[in-house]
C-alpha atoms as a PDB file:
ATOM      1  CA  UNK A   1      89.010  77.173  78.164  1.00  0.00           C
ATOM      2  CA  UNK A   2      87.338  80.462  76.852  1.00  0.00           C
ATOM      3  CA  UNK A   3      89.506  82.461  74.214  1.00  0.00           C
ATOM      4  CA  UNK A   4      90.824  86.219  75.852  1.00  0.00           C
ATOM      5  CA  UNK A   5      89.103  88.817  73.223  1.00  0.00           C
ATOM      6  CA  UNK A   6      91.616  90.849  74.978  1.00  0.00           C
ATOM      7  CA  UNK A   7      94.347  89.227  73.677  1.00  0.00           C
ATOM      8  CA  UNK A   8      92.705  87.873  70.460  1.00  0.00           C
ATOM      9  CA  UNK A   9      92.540  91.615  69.185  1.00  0.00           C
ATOM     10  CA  UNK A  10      95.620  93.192  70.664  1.00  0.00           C
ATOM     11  CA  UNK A  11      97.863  90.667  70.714  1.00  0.00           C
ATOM     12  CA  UNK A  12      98.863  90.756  74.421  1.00  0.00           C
ATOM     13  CA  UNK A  13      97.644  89.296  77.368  1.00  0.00           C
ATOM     14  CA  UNK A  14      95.065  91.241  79.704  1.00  0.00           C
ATOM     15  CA  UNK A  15      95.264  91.806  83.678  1.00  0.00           C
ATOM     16  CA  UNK A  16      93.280  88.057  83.827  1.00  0.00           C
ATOM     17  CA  UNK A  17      95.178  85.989  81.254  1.00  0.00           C
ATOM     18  CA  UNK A  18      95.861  82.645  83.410  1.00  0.00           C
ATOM     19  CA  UNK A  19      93.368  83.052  85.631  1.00  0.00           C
ATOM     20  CA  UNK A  20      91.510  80.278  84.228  1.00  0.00           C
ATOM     21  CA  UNK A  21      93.994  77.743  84.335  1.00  0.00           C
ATOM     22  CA  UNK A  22      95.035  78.894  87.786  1.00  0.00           C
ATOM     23  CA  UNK A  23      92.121  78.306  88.915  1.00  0.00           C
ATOM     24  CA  UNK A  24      92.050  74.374  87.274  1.00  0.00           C
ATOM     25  CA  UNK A  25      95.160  74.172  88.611  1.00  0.00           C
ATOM     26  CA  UNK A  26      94.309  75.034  92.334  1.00  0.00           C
ATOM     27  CA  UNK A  27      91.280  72.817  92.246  1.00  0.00           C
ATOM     28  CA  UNK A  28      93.813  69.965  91.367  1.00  0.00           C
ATOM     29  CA  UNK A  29      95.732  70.823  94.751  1.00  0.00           C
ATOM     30  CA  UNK A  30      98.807  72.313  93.014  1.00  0.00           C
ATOM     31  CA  UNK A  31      98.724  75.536  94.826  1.00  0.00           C
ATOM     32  CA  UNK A  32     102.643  76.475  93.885  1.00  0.00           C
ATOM     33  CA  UNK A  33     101.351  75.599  90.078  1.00  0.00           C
ATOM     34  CA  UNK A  34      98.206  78.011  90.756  1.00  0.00           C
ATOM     35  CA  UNK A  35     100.918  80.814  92.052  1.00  0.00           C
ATOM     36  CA  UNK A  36     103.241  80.109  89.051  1.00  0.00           C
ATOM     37  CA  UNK A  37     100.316  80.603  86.546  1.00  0.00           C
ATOM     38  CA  UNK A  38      98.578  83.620  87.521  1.00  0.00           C
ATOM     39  CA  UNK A  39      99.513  84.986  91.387  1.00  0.00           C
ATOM     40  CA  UNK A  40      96.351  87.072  92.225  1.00  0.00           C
ATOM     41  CA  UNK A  41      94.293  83.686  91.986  1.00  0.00           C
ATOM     42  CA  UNK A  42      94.423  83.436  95.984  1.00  0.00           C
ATOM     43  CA  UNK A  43      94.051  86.667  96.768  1.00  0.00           C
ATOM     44  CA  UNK A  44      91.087  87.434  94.251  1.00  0.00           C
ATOM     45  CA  UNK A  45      89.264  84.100  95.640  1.00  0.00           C
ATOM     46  CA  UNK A  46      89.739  85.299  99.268  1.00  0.00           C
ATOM     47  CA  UNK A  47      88.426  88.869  98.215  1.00  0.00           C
ATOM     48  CA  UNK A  48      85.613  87.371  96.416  1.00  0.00           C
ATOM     49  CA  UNK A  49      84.568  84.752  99.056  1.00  0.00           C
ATOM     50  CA  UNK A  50      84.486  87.312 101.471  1.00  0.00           C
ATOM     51  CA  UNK A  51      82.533  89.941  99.266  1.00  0.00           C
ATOM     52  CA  UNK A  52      79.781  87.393  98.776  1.00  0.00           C
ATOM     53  CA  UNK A  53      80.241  86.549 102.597  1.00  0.00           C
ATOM     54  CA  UNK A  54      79.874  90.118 103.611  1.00  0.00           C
ATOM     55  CA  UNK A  55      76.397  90.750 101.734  1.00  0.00           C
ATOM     56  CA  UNK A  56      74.977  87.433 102.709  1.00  0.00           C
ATOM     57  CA  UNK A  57      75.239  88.309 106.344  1.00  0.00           C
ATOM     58  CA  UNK A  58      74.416  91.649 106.176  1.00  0.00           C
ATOM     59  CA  UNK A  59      77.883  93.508 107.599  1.00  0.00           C
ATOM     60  CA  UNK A  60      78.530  96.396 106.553  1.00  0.00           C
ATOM     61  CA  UNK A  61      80.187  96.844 102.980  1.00  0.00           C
ATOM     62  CA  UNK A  62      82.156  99.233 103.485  1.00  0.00           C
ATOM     63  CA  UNK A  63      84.388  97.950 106.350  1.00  0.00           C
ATOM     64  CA  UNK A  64      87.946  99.236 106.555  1.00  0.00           C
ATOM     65  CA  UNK A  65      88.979  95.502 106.093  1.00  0.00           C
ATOM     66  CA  UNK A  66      87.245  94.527 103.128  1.00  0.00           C
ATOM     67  CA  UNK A  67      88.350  97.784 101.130  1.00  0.00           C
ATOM     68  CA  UNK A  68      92.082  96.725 102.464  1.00  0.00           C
ATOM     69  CA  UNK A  69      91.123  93.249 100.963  1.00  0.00           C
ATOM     70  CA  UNK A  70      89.893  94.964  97.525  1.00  0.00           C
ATOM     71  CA  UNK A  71      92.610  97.137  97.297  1.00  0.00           C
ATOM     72  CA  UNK A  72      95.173  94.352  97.915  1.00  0.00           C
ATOM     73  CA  UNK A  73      94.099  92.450  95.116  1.00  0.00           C
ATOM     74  CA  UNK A  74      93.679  95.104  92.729  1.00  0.00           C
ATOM     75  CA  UNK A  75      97.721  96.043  93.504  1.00  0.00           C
ATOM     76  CA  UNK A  76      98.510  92.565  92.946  1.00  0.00           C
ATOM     77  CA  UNK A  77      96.356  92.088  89.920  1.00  0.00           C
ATOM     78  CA  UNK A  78      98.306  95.098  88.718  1.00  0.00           C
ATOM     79  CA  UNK A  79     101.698  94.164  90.078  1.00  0.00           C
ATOM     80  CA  UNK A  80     101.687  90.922  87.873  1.00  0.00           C
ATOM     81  CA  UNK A  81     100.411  92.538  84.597  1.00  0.00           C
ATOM     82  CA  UNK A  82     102.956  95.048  84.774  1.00  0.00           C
ATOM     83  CA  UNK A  83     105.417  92.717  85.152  1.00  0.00           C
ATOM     84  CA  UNK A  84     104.476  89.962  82.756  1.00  0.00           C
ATOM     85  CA  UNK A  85     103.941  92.991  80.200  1.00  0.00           C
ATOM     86  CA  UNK A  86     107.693  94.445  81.342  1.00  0.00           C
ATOM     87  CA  UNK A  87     109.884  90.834  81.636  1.00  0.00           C
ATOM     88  CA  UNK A  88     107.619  88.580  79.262  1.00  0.00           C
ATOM     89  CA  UNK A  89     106.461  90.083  76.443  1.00  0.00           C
ATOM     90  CA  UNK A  90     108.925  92.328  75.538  1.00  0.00           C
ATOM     91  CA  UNK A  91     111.564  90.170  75.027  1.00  0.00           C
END
């Protein structure tokens, strides 16, 4: 697993900590594990498949859709940080 510098020189996690083993953890099959560990894996996965999907066949990248998608993830990526930083690391 590659150290968070993140973390390493402020002492708390970032927006990604656990998205590594998440990820290990999905490609295992333990998809309720994956959720428990970091719960923008899915949804960041999804947003990136279909990033990579949009540019290969040449839609258009800025589709109502795929900024939903974006956005989405982004307000779930921030969702959990916020609450790890609020209910885990302050106590």
């Amino acid at each position: 697993m590659l150290p968070c510098p993140f973390k390493y020189f402020f002492k708390i996690d970032c927006p990604g900590c656990g998205f590594q083993r998440s990820v290990i953890t999905l490609l295992q099959g333990e998809c309720a594990k994956s959720f428990e560990l970091y719960p923008p894996t899915i949804p960041f996965l999804l947003s990136l498949v279909m990033g990579i999907g949009v540019s290969v066949l040449k839609m258009d990248p800025n589709a109502k859709w795929l900024k939903a998608m974006y956005f989405f993830t982004g307000f779930v990526v921030l969702g959990n940080y916020l609450y790890k930083i609020i209910f885990h690391q302050l106590h």
